[in-house]
Protein backbone atom coordinates (compact mmCIF):
# COMPACT_ATOMS: atom_id res chain seq x y z
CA UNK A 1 55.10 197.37 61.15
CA UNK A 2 57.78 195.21 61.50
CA UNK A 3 59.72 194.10 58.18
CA UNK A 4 59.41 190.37 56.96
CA UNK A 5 62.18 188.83 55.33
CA UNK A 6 61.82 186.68 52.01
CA UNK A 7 61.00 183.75 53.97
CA UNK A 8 58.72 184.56 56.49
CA UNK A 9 56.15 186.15 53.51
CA UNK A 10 56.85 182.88 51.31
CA UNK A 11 55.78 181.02 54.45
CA UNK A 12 52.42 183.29 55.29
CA UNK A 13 51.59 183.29 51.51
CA UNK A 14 52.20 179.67 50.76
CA UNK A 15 49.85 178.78 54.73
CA UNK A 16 47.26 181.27 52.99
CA UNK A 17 46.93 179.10 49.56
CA UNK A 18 46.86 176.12 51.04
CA UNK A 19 44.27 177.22 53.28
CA UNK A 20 42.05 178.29 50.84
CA UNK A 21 39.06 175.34 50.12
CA UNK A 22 39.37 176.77 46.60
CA UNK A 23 42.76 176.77 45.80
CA UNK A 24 43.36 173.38 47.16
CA UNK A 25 40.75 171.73 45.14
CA UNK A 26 41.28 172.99 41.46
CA UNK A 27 41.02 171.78 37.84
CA UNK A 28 43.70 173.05 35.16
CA UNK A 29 43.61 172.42 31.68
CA UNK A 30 46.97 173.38 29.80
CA UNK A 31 49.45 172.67 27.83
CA UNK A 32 53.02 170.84 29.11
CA UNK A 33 56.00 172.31 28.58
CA UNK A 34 59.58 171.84 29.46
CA UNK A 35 58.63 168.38 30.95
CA UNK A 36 61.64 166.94 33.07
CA UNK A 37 61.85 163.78 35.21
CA UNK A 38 63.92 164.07 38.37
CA UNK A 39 66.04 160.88 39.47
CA UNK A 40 64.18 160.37 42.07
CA UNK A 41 61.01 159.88 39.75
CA UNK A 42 59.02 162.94 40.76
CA UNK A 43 57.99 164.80 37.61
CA UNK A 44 58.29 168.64 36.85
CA UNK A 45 56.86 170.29 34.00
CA UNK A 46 54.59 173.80 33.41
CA UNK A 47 50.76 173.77 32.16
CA UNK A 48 50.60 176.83 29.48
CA UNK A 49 47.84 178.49 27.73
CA UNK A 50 48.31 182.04 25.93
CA UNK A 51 48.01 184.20 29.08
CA UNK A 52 50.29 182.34 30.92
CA UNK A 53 52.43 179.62 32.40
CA UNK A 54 52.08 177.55 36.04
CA UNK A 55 55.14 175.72 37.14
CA UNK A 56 53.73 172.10 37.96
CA UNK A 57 55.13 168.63 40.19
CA UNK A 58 53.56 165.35 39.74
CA UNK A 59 55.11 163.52 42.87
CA UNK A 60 56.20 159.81 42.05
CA UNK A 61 53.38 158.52 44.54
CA UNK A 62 50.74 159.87 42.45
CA UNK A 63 50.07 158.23 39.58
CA UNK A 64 53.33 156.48 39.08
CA UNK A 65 53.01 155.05 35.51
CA UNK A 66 51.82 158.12 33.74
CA UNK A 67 54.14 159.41 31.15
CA UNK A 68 54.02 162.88 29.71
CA UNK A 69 55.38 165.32 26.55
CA UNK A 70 56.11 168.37 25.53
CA UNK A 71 52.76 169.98 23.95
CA UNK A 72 50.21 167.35 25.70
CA UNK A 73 47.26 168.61 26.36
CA UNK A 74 46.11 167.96 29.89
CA UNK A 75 43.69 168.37 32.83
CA UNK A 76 45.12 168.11 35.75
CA UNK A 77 43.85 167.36 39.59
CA UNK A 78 46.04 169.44 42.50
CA UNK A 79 46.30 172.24 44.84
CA UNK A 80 48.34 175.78 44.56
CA UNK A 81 51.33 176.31 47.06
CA UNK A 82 54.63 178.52 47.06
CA UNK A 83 57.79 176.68 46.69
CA UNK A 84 59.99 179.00 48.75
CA UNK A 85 63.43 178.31 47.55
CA UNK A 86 63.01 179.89 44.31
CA UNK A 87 59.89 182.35 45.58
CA UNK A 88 57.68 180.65 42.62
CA UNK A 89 53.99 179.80 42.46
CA UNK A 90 53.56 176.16 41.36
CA UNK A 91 50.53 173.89 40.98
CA UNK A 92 51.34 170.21 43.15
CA UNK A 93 49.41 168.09 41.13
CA UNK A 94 47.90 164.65 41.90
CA UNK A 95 46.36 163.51 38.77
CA UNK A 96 46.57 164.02 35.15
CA UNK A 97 44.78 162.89 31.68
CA UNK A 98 44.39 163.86 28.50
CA UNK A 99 42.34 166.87 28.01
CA UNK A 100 40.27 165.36 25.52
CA UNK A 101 38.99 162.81 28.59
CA UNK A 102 36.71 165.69 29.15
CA UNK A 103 36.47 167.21 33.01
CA UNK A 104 33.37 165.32 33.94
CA UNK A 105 35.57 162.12 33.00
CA UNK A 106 38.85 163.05 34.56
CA UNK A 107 37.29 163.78 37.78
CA UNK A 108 34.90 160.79 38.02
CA UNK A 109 37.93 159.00 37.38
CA UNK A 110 40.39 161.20 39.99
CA UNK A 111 37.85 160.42 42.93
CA UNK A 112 37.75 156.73 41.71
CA UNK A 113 40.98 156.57 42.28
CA UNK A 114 41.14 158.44 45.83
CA UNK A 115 38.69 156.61 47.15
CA UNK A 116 40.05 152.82 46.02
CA UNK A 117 43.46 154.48 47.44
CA UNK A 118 41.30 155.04 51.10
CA UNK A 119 39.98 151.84 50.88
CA UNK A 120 36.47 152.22 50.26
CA UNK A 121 36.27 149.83 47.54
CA UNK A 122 37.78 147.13 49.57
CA UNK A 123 36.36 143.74 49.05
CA UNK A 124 37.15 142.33 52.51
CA UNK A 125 34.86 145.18 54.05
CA UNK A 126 31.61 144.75 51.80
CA UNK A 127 29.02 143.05 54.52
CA UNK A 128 26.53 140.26 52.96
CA UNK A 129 23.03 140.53 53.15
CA UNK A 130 20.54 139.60 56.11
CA UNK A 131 18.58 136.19 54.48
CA UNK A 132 15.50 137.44 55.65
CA UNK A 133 15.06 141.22 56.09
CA UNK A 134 12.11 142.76 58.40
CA UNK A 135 13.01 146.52 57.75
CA UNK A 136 14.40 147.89 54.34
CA UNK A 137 15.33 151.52 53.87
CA UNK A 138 14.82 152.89 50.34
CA UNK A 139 16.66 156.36 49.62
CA UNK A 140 15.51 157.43 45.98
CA UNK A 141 12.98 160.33 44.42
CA UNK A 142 9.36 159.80 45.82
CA UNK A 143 7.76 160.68 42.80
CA UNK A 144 10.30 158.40 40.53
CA UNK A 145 9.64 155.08 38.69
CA UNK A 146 12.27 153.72 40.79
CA UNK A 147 10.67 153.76 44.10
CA UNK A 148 7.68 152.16 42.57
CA UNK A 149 9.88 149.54 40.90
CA UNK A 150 11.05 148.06 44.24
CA UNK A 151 7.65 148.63 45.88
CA UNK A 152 5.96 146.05 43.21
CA UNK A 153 8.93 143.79 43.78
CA UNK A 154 9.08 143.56 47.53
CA UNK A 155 5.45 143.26 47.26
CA UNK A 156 5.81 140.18 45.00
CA UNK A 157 8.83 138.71 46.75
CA UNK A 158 8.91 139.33 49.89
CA UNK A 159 5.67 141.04 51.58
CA UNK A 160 6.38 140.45 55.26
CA UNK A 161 9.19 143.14 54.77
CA UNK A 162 8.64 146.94 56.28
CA UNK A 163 9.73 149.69 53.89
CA UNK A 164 11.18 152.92 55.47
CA UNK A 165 10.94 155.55 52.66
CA UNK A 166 13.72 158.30 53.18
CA UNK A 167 12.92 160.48 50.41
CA UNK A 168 15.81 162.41 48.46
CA UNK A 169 16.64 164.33 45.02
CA UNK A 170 18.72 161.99 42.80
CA UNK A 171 19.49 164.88 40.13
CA UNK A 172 20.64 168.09 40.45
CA UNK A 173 22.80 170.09 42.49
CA UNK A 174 21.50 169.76 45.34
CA UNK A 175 20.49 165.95 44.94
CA UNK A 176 24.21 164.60 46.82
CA UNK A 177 23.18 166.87 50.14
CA UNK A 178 19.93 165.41 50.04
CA UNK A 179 20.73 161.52 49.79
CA UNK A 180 23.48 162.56 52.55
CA UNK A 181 20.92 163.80 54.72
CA UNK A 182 18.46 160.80 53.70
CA UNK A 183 21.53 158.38 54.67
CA UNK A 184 22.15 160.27 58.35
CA UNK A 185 18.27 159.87 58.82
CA UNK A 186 17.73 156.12 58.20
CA UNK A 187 21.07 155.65 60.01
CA UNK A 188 19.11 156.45 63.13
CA UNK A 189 16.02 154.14 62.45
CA UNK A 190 15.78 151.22 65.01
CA UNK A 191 15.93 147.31 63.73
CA UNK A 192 17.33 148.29 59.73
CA UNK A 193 18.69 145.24 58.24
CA UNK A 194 19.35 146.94 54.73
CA UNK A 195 19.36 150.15 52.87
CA UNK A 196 18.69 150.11 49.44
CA UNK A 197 20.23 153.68 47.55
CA UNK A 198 18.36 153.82 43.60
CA UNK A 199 17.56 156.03 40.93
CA UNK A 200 16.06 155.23 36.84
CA UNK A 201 18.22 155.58 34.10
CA UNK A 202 19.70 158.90 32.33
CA UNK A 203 22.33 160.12 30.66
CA UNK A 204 26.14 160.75 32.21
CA UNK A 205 25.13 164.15 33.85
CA UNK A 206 22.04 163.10 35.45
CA UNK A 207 24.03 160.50 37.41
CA UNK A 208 26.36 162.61 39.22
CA UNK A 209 24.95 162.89 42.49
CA UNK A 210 26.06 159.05 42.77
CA UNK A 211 29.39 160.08 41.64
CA UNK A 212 29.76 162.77 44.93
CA UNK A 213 32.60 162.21 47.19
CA UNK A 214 30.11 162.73 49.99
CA UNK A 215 27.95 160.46 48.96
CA UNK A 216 30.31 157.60 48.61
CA UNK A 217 31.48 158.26 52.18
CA UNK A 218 27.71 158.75 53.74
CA UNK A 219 27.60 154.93 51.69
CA UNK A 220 30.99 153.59 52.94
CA UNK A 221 30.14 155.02 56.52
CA UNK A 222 26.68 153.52 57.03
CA UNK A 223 25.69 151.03 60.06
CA UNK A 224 23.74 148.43 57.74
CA UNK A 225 24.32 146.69 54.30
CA UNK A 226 23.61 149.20 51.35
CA UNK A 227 22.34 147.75 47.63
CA UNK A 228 23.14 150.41 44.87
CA UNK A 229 20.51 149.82 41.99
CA UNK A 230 21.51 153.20 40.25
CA UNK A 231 20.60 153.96 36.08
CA UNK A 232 20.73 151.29 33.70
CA UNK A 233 22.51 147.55 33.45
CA UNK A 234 25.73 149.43 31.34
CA UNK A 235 25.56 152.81 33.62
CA UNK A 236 28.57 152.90 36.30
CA UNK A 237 28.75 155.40 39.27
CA UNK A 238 31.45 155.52 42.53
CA UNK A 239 28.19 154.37 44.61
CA UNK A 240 28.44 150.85 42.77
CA UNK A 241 32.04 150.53 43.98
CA UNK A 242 31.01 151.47 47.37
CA UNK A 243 28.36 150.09 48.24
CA UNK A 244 27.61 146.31 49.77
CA UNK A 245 25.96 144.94 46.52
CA UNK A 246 25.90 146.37 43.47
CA UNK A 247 22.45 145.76 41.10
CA UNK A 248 22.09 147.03 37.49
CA UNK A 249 18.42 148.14 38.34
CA UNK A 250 16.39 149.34 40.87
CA UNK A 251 13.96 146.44 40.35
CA UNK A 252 16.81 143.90 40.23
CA UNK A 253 18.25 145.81 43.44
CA UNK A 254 15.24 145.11 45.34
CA UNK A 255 15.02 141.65 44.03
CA UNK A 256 18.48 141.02 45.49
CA UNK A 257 17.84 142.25 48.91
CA UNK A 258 14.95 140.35 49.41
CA UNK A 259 14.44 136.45 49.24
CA UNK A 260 11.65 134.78 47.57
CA UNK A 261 8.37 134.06 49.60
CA UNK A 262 7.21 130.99 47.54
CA UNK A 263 11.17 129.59 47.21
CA UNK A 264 11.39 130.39 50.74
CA UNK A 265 7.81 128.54 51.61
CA UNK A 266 8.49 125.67 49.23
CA UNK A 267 12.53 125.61 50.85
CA UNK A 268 10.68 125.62 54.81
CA UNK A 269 8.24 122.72 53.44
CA UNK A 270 11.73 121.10 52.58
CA UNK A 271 13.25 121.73 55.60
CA UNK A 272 10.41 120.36 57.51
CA UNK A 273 10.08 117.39 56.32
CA UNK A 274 14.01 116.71 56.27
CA UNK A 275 13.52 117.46 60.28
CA UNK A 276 10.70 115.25 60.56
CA UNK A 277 12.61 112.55 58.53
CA UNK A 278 15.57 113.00 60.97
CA UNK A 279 13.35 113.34 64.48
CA UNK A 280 11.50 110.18 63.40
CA UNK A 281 15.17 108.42 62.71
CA UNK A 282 16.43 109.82 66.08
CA UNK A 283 13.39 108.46 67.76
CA UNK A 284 14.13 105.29 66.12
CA UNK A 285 17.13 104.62 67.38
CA UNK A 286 16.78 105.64 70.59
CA UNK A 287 13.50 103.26 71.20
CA UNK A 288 15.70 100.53 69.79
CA UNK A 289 18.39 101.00 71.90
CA UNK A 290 16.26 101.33 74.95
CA UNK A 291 14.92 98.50 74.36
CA UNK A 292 18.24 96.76 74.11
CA UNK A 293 18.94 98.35 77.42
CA UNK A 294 15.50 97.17 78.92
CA UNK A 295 16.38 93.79 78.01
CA UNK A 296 20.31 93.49 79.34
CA UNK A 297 18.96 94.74 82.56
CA UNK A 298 16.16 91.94 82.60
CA UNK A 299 19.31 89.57 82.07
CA UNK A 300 21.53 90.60 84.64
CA UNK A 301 18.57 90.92 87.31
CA UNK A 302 19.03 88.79 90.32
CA UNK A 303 16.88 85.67 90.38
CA UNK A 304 15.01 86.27 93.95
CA UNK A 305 14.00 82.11 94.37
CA UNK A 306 17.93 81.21 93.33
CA UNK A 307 19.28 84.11 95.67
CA UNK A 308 16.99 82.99 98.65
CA UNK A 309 18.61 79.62 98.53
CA UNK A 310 22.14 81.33 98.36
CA UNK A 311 20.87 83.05 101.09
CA UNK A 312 20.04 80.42 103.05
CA UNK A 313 23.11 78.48 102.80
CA UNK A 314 25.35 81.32 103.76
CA UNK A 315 23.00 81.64 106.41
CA UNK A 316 23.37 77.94 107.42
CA UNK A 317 27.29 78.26 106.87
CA UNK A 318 27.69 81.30 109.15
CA UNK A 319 25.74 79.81 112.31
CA UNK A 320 27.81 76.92 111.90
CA UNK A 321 31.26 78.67 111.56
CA UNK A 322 29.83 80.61 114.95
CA UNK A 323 28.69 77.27 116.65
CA UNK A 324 32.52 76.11 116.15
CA UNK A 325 34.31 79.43 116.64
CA UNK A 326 32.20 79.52 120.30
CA UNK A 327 32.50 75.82 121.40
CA UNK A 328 36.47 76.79 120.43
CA UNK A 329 36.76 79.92 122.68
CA UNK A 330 34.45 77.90 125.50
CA UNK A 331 37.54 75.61 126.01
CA UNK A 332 40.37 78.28 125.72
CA UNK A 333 38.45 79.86 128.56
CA UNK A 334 37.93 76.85 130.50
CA UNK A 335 41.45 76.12 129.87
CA UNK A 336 42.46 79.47 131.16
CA UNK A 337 40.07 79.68 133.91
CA UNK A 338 41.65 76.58 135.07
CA UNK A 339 45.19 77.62 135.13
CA UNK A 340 44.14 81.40 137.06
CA UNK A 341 42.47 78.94 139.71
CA UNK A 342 45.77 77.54 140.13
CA UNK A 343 47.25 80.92 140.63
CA UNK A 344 44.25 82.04 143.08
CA UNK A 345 46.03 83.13 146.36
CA UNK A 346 42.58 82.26 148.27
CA UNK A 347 42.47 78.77 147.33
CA UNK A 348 45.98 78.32 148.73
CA UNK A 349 45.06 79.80 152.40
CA UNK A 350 42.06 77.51 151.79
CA UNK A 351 44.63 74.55 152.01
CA UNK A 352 45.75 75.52 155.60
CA UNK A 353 48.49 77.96 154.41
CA UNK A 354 49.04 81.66 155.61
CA UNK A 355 50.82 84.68 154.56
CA UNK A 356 53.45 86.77 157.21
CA UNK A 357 53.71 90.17 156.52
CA UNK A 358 55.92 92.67 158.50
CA UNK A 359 53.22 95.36 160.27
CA UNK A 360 54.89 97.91 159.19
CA UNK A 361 56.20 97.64 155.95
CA UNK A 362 53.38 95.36 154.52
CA UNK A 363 56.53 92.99 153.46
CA UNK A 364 56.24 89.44 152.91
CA UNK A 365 57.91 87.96 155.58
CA UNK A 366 59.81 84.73 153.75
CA UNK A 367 62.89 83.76 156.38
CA UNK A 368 62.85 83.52 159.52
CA UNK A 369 66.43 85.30 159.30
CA UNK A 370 64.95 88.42 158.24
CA UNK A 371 62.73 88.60 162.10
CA UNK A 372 63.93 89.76 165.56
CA UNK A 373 62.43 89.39 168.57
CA UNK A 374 59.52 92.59 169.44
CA UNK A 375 58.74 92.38 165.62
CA UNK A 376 54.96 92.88 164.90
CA UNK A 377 53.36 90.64 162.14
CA UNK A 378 50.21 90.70 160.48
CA UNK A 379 49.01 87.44 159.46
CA UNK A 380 46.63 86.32 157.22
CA UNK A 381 44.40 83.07 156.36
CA UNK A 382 41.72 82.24 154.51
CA UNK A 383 39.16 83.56 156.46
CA UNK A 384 40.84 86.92 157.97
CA UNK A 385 44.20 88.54 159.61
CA UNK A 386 45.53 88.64 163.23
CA UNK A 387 48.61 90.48 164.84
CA UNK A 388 51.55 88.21 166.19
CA UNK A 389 54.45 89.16 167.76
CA UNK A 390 58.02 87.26 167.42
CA UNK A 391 59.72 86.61 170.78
């Protein structure tokens, strides 16, 4: 086997503590001793007790205000690791109170303050409540007063609701597996609106199963709203901080999930006859201004007996405007007609006149200059053409 030096085994044995589910999750109650605060604010002291003495850090991030002495008694919150620089065991602890708190109290109060630190006491998250629930989950004892607390007051309230029982132990040991398990069922039910999470009244101890870290997570985690109606008015578990709504009861948890059947009849009867009252208004006023409409378009309606005389004046107008605008272009064209006539060549071979052409080239012969003797003519008159020939 190959040797290991210092390091390497501080290394394996410090991975194997922290490892361990145990180890990392651990309670000690001792006494401090040689308490010493580092500049940097971390705090290092040992927890003691006759058999022995644990070297102990409070980091500055945990639980920054809490001030220690020499000879407190304490329980303290943390997990065992190596520190290998000076081969020691020490305890890294991440929260502290006085031993007289009592362990029940110091770890309620420890996970209370994980849990606000993870944010699952966050006011921004908490959902409200559906106004009018169909299907309610109840997770609580079957045989308990509780369940047949909100029974009766659903019943009373709000009847038309569904209730989806998801039975679980709310004492014991194994009571925080149970309303886990209860929690993962119902999360799987179709149409929930709400989840309500209740037990009666007891002492301290008979409450813890609402003070489980995996309870408060199942709560935090689920789809729906969840109402907590857990012990008594004065009792206070991590599931109150959790949860959506927080009731003192189980009865008043029930009552605050569901509405009121007779407010909620006598708010509809309200309702309906504001909508009446405003339909009726609306109607109103749109008759009235219909009928305002009705009656401009009577006014501005043509008159047919005052438009058929309109009519028939533009009618009388227009024939006459054509009568002049046709006598008018009668004379242009007589005018015009007269002066082409003038221009006719026919009517001036009519007169005894005649037009010379050369034969050949279709020329108007106009001098007798331009002719020769053996020059063919063509010459025309008002009635036809004959050939001529100058000699």
């Amino acid at each position: 086997m190959q040797a290991l030096s210092p390091g390497q085994l501080l290394a394996f044995l410090r991975e194997v503590l922290e490892a361990n589910e145990i180890l990392s999750d651990l309670w000690i109650a001792g006494e401090v001793s040689n308490y010493s605060r580092s500049a940097a604010g971390h705090r290092y002291f040992s927890l003691k007790d006759p058999q022995g003495v644990l070297r102990t850090v409070l980091f500055r991030d945990n639980m920054p205000g809490m001030g220690l002495r020499d000879g407190d008694r304490v329980l303290a919150h943390g997990r065992v690791s190596v520190y290998p620089q000076r081969g020691e065991l020490q305890f890294i602890a991440d929260f502290v109170r006085p031993e007289g708190v009592g362990l029940m109290a110091a770890r309620y109060e420890e996970l209370k303050l994980r849990l606000e630190k993870d944010g699952l006491f966050e006011p921004s998250r908490k959902r409200p409540l559906p106004r009018f629930p169909e299907r309610i989950g109840v997770v609580t004892s079957p045989t308990g007063a509780a369940l047949q607390d909100i029974l009766n007051v659903i019943v009373q309230r709000w009847p038309v609701a569904e209730i989806v029982l998801a039975p679980a132990m709310v004492q014991g040991d194994q009571a925080p597996g149970q309303i886990v398990a209860a929690l993962r069922d119902l999360a799987a039910e179709p149409g929930l609106d709400l989840v309500i999470l209740a037990r009666g009244g007891g002492a301290s101890e008979d409450l813890s199963a609402f003070n489980d870290e995996r309870v408060a997570r199942a709560v935090f985690a689920f789809p729906v709203p969840v109402v907590a109606g857990v012990g008594h008015e004065t009792d206070e578990t991590i599931v109150d901080f959790v949860a959506d709504l927080r009731a003192p009861t189980p009865s008043a948890a029930a009552a605050r999930a569901t509405p009121n059947l007779p407010d909620a009849w006598r708010a509809t009867r309200v309702l309906e006859r504001g909508m009446a009252s405003v339909v009726r208004e609306a109607l109103a006023s749109r008759a009235s201004r219909a009928e305002g409409l009705v009656t401009q378009l009577e006014r501005a309606a043509p008159d047919p007996a005052a438009q058929s005389v309109v009519l028939a004046r533009l009618l009388r107008d227009m024939a006459a405007k054509m009568e002049r605008v046709c006598t008018a272009d009668r004379a242009r064209f007589a005018t015009v007609s007269a002066r082409l006539a003038g221009l006719d060549p026919m009517a001036t071979l009519a007169r005894g006149f005649a037009i010379v052409q050369d034969a050949k080239t279709r020329r108007v012969v106009s001098s007798t200059r331009k002719l020769k003797a053996g020059d063919r003519l063509s010459v025309s008159v008002t009635d036809g053409a004959f050939w001529a020939e100058v000699s």
